[in-house]
PDB file of N, CA and C in Angstrom:
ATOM      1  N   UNK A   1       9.752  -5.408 -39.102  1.00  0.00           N
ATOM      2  CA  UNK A   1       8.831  -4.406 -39.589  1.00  0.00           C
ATOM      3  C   UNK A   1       7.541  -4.426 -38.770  1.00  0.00           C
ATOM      4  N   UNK A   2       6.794  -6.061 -38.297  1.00  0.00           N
ATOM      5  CA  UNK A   2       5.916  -5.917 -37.570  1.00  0.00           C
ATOM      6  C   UNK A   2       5.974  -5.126 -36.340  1.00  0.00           C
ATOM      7  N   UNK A   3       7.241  -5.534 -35.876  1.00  0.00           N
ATOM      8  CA  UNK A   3       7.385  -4.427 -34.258  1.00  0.00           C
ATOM      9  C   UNK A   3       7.567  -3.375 -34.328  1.00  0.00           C
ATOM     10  N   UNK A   4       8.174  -2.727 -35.158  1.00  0.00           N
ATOM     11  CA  UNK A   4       7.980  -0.963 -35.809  1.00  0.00           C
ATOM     12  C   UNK A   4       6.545  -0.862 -35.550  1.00  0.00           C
ATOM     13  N   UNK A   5       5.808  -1.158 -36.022  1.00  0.00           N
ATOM     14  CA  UNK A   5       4.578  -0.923 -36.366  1.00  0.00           C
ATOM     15  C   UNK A   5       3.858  -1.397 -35.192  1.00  0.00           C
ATOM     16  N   UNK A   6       3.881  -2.126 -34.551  1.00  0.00           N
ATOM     17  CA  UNK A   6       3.029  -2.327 -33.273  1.00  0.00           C
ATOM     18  C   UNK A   6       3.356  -1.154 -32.188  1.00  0.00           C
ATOM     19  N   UNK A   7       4.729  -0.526 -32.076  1.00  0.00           N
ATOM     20  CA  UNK A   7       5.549  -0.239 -31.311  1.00  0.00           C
ATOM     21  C   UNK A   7       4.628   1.191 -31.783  1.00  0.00           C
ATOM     22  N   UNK A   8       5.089   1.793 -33.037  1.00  0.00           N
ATOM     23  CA  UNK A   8       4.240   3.039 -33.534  1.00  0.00           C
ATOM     24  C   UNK A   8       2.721   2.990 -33.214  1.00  0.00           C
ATOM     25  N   UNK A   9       2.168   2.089 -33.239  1.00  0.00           N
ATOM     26  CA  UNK A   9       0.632   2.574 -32.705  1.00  0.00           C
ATOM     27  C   UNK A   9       0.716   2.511 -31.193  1.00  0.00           C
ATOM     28  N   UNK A  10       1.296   1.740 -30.619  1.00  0.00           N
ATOM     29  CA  UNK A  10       0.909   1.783 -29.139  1.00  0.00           C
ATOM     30  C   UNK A  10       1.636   3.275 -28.882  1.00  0.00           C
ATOM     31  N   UNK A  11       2.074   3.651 -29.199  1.00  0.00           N
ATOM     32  CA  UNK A  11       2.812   5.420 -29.174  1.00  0.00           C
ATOM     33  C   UNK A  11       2.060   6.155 -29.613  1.00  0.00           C
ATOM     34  N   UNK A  12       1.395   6.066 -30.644  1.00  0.00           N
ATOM     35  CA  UNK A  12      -0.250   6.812 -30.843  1.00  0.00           C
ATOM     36  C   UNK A  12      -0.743   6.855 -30.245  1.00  0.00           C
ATOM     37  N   UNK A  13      -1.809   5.469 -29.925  1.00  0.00           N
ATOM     38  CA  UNK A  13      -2.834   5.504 -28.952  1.00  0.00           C
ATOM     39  C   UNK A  13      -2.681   5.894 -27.375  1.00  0.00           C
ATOM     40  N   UNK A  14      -1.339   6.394 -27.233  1.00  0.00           N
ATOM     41  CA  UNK A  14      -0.879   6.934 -25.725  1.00  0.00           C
ATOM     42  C   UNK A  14      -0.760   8.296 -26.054  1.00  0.00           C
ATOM     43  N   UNK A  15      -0.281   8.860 -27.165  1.00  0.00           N
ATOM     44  CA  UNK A  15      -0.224  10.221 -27.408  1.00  0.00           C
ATOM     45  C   UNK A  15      -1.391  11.137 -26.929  1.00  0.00           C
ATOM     46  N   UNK A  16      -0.705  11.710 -26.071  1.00  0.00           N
ATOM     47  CA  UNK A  16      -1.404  13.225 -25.418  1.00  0.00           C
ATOM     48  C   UNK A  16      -2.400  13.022 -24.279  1.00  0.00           C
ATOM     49  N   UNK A  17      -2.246  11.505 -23.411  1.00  0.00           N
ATOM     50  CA  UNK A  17      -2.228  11.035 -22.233  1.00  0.00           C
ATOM     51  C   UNK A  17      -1.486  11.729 -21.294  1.00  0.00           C
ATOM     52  N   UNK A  18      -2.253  12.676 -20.264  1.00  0.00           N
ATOM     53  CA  UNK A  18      -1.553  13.486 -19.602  1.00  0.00           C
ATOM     54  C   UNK A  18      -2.042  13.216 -18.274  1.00  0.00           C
ATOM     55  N   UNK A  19      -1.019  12.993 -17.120  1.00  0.00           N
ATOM     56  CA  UNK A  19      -1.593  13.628 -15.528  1.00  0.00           C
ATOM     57  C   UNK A  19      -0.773  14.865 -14.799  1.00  0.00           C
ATOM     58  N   UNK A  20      -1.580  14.984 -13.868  1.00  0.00           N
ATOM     59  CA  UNK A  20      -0.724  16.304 -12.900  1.00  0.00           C
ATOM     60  C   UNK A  20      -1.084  15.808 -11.424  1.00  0.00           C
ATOM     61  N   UNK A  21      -0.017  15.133 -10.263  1.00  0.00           N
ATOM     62  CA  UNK A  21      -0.812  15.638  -8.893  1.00  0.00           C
ATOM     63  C   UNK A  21      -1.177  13.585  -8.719  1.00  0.00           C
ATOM     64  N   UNK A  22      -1.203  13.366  -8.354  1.00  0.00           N
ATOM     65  CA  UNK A  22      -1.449  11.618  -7.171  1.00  0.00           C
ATOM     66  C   UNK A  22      -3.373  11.670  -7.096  1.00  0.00           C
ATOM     67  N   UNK A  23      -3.306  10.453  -7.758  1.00  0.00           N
ATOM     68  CA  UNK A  23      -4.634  10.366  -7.635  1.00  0.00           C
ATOM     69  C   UNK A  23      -5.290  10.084  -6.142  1.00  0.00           C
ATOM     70  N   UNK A  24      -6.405  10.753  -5.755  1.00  0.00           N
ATOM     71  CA  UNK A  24      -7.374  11.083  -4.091  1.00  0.00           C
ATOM     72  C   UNK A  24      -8.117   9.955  -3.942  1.00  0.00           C
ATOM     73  N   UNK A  25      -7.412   8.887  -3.289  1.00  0.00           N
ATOM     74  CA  UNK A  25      -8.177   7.355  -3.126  1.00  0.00           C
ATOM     75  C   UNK A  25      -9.410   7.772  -1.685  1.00  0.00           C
ATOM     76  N   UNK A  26     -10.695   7.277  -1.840  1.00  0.00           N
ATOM     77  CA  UNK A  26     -11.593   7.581  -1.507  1.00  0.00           C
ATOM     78  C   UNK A  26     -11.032   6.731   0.053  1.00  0.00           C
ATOM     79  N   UNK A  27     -10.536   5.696  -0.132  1.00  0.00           N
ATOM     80  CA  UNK A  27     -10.436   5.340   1.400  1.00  0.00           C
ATOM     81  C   UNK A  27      -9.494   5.854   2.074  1.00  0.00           C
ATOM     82  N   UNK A  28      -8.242   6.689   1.540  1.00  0.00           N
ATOM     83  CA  UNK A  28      -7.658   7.964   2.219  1.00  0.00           C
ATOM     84  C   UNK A  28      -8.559   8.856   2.799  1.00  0.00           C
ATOM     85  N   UNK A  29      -9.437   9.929   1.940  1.00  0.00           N
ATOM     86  CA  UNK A  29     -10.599  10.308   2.481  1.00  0.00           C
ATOM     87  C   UNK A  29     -11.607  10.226   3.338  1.00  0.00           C
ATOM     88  N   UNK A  30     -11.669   8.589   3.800  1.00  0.00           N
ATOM     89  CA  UNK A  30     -12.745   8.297   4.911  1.00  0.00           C
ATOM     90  C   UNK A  30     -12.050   8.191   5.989  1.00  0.00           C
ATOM     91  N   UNK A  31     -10.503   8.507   5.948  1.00  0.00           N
ATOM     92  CA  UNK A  31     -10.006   8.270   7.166  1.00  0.00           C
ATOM     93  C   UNK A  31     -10.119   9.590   7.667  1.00  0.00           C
ATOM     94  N   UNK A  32     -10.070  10.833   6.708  1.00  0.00           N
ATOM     95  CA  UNK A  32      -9.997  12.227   7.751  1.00  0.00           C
ATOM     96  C   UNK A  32     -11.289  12.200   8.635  1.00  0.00           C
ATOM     97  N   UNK A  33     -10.841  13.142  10.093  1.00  0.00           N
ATOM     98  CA  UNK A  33     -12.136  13.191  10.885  1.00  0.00           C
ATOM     99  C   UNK A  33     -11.995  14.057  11.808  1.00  0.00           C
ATOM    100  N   UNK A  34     -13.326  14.978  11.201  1.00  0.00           N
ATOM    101  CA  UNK A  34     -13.215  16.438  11.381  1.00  0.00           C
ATOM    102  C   UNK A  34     -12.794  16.632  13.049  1.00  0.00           C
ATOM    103  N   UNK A  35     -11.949  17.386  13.419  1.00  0.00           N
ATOM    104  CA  UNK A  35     -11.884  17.591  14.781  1.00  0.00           C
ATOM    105  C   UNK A  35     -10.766  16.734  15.323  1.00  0.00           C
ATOM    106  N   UNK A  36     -10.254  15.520  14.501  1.00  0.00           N
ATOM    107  CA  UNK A  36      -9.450  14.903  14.713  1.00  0.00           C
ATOM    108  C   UNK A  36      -8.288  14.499  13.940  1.00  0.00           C
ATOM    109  N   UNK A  37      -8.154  14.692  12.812  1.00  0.00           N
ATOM    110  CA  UNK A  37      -7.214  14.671  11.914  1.00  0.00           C
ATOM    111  C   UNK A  37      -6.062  15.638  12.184  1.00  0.00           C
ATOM    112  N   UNK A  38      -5.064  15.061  11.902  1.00  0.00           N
ATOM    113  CA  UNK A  38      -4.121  16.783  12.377  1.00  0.00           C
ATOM    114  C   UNK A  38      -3.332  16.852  10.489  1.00  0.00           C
ATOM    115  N   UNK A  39      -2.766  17.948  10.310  1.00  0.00           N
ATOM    116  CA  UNK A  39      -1.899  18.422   9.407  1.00  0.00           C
ATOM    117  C   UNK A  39      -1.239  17.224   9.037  1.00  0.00           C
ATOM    118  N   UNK A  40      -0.567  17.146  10.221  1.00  0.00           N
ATOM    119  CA  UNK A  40       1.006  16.194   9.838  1.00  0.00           C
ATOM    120  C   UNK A  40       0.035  14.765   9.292  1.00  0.00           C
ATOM    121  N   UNK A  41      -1.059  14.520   9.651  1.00  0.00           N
ATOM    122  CA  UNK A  41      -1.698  12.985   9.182  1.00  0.00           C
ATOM    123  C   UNK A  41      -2.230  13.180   8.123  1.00  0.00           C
ATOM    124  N   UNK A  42      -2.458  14.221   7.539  1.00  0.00           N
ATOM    125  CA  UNK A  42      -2.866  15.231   5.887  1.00  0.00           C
ATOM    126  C   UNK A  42      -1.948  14.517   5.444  1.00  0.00           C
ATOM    127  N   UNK A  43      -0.721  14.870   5.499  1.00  0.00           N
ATOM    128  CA  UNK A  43       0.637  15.351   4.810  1.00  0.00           C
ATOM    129  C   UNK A  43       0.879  13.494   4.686  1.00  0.00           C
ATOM    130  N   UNK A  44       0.701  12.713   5.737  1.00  0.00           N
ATOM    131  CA  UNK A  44       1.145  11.184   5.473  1.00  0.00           C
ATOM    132  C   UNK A  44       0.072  10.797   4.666  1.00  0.00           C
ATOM    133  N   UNK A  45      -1.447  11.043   4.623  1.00  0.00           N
ATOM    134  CA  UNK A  45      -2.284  10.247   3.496  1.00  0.00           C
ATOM    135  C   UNK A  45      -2.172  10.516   2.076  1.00  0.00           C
ATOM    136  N   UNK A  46      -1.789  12.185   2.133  1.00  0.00           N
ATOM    137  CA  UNK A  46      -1.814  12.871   0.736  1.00  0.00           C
ATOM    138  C   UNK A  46      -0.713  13.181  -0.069  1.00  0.00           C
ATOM    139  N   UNK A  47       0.151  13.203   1.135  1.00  0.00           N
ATOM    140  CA  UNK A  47       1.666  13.680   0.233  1.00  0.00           C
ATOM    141  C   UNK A  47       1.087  15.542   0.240  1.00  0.00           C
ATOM    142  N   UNK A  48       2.337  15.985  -0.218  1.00  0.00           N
ATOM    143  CA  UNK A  48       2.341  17.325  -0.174  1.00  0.00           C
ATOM    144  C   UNK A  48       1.232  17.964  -0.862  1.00  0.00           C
ATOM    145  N   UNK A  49       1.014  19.114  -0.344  1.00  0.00           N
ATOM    146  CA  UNK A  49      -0.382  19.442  -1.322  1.00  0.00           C
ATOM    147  C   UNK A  49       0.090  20.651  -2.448  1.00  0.00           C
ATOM    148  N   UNK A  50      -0.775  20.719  -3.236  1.00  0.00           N
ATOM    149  CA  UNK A  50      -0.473  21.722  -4.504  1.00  0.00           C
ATOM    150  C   UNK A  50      -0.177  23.280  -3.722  1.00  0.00           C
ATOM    151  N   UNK A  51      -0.844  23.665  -2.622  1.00  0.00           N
ATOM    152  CA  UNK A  51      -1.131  24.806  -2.494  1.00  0.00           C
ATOM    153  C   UNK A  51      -1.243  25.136  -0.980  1.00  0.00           C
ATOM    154  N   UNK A  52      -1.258  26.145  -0.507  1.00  0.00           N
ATOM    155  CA  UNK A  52      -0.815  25.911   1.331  1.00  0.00           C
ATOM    156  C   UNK A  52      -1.527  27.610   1.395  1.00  0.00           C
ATOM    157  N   UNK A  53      -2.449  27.810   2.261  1.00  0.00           N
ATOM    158  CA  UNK A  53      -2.446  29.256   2.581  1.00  0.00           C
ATOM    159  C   UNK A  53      -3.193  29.577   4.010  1.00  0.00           C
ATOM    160  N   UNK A  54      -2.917  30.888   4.525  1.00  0.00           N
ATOM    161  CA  UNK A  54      -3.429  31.188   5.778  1.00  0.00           C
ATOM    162  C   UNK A  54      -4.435  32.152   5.105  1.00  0.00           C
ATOM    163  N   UNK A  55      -5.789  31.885   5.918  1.00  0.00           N
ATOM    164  CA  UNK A  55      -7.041  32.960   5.897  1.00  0.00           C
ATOM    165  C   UNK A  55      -6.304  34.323   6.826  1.00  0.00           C
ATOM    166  N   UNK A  56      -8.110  35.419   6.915  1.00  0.00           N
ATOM    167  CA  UNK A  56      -7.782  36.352   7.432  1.00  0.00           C
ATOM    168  C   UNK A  56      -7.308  35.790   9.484  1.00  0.00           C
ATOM    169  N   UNK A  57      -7.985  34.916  10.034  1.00  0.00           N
ATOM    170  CA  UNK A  57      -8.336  34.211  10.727  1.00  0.00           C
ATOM    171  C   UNK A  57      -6.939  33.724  10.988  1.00  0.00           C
ATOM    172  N   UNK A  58      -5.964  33.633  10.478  1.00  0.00           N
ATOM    173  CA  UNK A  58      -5.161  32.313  10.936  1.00  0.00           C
ATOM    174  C   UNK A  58      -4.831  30.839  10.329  1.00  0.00           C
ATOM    175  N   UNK A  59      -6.386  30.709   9.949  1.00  0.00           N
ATOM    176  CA  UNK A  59      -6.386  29.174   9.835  1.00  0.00           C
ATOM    177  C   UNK A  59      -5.738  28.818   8.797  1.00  0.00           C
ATOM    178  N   UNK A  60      -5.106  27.707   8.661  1.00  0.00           N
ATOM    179  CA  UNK A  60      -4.389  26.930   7.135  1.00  0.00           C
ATOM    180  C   UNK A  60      -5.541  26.559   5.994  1.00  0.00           C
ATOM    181  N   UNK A  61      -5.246  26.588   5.137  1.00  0.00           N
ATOM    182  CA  UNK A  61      -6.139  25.501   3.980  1.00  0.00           C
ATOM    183  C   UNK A  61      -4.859  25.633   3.567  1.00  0.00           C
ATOM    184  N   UNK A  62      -5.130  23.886   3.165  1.00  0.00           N
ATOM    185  CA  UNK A  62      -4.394  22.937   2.239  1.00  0.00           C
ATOM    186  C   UNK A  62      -4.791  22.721   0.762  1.00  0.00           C
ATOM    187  N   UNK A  63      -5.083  22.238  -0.340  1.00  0.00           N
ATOM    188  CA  UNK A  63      -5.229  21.959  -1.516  1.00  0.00           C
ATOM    189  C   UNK A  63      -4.274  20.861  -2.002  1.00  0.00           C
ATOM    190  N   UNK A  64      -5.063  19.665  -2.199  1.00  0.00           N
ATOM    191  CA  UNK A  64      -4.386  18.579  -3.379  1.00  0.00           C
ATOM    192  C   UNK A  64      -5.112  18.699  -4.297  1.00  0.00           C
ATOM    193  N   UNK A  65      -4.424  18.474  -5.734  1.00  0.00           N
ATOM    194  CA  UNK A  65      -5.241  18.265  -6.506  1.00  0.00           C
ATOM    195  C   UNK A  65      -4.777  17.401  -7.517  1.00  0.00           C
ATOM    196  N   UNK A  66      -5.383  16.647  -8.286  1.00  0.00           N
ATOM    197  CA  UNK A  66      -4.937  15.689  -9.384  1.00  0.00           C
ATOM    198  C   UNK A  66      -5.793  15.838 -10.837  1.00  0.00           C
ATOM    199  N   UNK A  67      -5.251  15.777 -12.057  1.00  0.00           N
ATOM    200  CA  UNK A  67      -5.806  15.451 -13.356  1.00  0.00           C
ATOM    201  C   UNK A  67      -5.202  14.554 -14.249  1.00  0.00           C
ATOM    202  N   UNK A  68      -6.441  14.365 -14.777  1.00  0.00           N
ATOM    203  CA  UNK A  68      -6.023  13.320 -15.513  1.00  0.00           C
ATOM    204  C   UNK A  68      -6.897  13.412 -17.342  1.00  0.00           C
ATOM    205  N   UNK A  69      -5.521  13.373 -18.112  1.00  0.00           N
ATOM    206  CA  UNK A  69      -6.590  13.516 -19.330  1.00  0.00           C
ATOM    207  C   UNK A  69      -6.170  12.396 -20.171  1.00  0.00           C
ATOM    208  N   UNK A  70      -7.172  11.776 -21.030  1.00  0.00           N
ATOM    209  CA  UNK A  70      -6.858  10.374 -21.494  1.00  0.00           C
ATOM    210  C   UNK A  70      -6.446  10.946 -22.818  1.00  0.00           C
ATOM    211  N   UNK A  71      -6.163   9.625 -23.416  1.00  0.00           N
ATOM    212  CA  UNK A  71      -5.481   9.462 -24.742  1.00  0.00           C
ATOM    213  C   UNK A  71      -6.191  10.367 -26.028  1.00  0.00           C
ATOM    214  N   UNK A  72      -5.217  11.145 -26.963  1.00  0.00           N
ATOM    215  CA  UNK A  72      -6.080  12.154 -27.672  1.00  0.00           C
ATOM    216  C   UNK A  72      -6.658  12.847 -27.027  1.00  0.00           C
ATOM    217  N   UNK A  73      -6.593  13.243 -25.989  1.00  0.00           N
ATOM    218  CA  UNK A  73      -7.216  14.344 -25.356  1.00  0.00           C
ATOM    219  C   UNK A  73      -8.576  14.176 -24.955  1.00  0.00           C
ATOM    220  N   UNK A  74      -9.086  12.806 -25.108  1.00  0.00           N
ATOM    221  CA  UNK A  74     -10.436  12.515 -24.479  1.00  0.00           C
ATOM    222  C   UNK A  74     -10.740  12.104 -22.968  1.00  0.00           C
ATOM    223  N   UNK A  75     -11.912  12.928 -22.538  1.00  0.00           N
ATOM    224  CA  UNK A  75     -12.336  12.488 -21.233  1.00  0.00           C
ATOM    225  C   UNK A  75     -11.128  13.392 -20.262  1.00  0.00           C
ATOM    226  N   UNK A  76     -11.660  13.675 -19.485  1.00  0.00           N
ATOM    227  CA  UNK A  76     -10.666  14.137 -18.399  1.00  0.00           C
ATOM    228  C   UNK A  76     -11.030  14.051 -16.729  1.00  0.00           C
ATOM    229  N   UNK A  77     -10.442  13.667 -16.284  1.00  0.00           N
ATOM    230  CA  UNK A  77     -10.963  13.799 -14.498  1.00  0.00           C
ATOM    231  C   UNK A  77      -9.930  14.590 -13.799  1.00  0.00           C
ATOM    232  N   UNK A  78     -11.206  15.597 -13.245  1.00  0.00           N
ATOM    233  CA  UNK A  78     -10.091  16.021 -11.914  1.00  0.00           C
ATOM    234  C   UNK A  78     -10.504  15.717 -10.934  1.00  0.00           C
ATOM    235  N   UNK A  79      -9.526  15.556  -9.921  1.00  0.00           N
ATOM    236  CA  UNK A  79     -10.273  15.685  -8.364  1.00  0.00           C
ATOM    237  C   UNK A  79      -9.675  17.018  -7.201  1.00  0.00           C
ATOM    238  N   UNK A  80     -10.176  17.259  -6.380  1.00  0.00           N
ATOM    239  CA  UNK A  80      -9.527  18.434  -5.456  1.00  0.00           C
ATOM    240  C   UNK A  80     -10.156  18.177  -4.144  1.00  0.00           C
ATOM    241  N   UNK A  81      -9.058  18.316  -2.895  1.00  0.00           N
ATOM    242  CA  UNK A  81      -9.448  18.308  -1.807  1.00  0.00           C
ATOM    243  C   UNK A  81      -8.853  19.419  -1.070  1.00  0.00           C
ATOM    244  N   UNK A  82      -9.702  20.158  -0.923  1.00  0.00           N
ATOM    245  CA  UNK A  82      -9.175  21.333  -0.084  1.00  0.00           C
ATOM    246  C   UNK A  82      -9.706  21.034   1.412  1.00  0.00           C
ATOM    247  N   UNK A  83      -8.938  21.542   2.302  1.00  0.00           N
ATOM    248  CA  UNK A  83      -8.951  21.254   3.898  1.00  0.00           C
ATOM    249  C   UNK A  83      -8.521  22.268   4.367  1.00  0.00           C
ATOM    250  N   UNK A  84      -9.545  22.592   5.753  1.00  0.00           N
ATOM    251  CA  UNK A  84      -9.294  23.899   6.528  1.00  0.00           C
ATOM    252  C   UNK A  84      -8.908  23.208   7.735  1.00  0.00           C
ATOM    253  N   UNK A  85      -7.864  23.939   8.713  1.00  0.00           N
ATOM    254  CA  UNK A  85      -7.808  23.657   9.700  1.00  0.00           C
ATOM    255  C   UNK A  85      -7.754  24.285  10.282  1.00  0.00           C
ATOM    256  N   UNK A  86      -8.257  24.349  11.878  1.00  0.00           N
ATOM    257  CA  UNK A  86      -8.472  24.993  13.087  1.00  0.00           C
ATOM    258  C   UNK A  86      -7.075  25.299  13.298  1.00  0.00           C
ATOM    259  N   UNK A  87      -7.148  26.487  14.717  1.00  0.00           N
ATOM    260  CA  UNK A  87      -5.664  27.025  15.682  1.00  0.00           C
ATOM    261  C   UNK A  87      -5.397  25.920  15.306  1.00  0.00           C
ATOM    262  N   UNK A  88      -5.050  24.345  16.450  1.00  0.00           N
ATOM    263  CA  UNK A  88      -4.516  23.364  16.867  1.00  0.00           C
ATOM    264  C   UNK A  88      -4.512  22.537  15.746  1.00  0.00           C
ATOM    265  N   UNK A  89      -4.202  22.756  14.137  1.00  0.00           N
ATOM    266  CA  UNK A  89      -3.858  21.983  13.508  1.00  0.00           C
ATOM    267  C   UNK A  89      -4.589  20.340  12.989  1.00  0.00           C
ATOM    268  N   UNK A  90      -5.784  21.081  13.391  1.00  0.00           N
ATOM    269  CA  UNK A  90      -6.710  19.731  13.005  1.00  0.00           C
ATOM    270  C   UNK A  90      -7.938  20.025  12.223  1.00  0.00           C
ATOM    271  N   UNK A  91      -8.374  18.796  11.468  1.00  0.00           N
ATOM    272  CA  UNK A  91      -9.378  19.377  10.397  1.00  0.00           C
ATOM    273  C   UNK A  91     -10.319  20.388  11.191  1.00  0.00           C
ATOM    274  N   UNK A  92     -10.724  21.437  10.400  1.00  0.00           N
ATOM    275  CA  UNK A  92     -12.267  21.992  10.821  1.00  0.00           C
ATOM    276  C   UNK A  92     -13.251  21.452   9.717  1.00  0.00           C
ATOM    277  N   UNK A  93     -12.826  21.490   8.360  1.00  0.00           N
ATOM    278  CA  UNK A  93     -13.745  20.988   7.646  1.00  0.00           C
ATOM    279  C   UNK A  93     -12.988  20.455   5.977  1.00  0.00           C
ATOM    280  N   UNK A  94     -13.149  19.524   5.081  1.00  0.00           N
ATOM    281  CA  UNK A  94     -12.755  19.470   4.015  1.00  0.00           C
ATOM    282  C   UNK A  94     -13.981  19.353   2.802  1.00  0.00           C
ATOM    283  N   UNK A  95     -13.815  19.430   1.718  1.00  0.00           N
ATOM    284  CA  UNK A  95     -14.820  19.101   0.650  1.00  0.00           C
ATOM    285  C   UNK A  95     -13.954  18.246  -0.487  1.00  0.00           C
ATOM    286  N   UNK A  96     -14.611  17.262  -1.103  1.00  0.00           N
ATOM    287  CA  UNK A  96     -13.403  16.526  -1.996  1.00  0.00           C
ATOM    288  C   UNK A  96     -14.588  16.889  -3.137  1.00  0.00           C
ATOM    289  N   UNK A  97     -14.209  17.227  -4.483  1.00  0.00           N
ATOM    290  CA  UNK A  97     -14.480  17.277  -5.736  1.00  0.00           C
ATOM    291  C   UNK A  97     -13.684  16.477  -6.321  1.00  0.00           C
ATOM    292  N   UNK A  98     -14.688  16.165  -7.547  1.00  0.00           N
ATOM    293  CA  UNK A  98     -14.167  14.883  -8.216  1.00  0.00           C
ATOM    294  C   UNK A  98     -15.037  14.742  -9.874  1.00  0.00           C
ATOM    295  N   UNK A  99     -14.733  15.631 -10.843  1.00  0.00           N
ATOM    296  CA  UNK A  99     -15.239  15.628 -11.951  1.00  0.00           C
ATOM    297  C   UNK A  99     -14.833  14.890 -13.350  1.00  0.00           C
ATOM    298  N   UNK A 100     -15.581  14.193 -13.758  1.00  0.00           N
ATOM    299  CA  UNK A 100     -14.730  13.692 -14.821  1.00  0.00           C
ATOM    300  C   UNK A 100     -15.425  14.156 -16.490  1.00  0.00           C
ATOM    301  N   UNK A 101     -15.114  14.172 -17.326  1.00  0.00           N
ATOM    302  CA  UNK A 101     -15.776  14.316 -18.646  1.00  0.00           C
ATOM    303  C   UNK A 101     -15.583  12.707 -19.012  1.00  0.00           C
ATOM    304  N   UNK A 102     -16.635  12.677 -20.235  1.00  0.00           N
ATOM    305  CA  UNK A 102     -16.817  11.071 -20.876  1.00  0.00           C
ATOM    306  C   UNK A 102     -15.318  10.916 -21.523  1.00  0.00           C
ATOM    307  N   UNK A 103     -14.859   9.761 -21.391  1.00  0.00           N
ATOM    308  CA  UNK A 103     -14.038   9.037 -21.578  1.00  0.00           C
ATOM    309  C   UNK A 103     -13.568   8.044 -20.467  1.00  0.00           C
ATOM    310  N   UNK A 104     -12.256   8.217 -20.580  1.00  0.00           N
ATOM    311  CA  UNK A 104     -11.123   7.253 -18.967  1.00  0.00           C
ATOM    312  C   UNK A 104     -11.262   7.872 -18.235  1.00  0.00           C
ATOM    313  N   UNK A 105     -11.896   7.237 -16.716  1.00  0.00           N
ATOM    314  CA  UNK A 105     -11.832   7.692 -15.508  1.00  0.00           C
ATOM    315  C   UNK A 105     -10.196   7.477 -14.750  1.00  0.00           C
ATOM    316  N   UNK A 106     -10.247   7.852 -13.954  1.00  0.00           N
ATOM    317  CA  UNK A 106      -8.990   7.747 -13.012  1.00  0.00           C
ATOM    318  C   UNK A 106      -8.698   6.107 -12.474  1.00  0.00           C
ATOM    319  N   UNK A 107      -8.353   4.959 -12.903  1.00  0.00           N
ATOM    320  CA  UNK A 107      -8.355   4.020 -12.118  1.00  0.00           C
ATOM    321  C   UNK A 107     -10.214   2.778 -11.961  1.00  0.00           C
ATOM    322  N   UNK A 108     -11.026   3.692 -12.593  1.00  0.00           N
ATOM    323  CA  UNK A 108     -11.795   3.032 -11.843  1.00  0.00           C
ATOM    324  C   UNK A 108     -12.958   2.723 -12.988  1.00  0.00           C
TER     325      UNK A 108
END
């Protein structure tokens, strides 16, 4: 009966613990470098991205993104890294966002 019951709350207190998307480790991030990063070295730090598109221009942007919402629905973090790249497939520029509401952060 005790393990019913331990077993039932730890199933509560996880209830409605949700993610979407690989959490954006900041020292992945310090490796991109603008002018030098290419696509294919995107694709090995980040894994596939949520979203893929060409401007009027040509150029690619990429989009990862990750969320995370804690237990009961408290606190939430997202993060997003969108990345543009030049003709030749290398960063021109990225921005990483990274918001969380009060509760569980991502890991940290």
């Amino acid at each position: 009966m005790f393990v019913s019951l331990v077993v039932a709350v730890f199933y509560l207190a996880v209830a409605g613990c949700a993610s979407s998307g690989s959490k954006i480790e900041q020292s992945a991030v310090s490796q991109i470098k603008v002018g030098k990063t290419s696509k294919y070295e995107m694709l090995a730090l980040f894994g596939s991205p949520l979203s893929q598109s060409f401007g009027s221009e040509g150029k690619l942007t990429m989009l990862w993104h990750c969320v995370y919402v804690g237990p009961f629905g408290m606190g939430m973090e997202q993060q997003n890294l969108t990345v543009l790249f030049d003709q030749n497939d290398k960063v021109e520029r990225y921005s990483l966002t990274d918001n969380s509401g009060n509760g569980p952060r991502l890991g940290r």
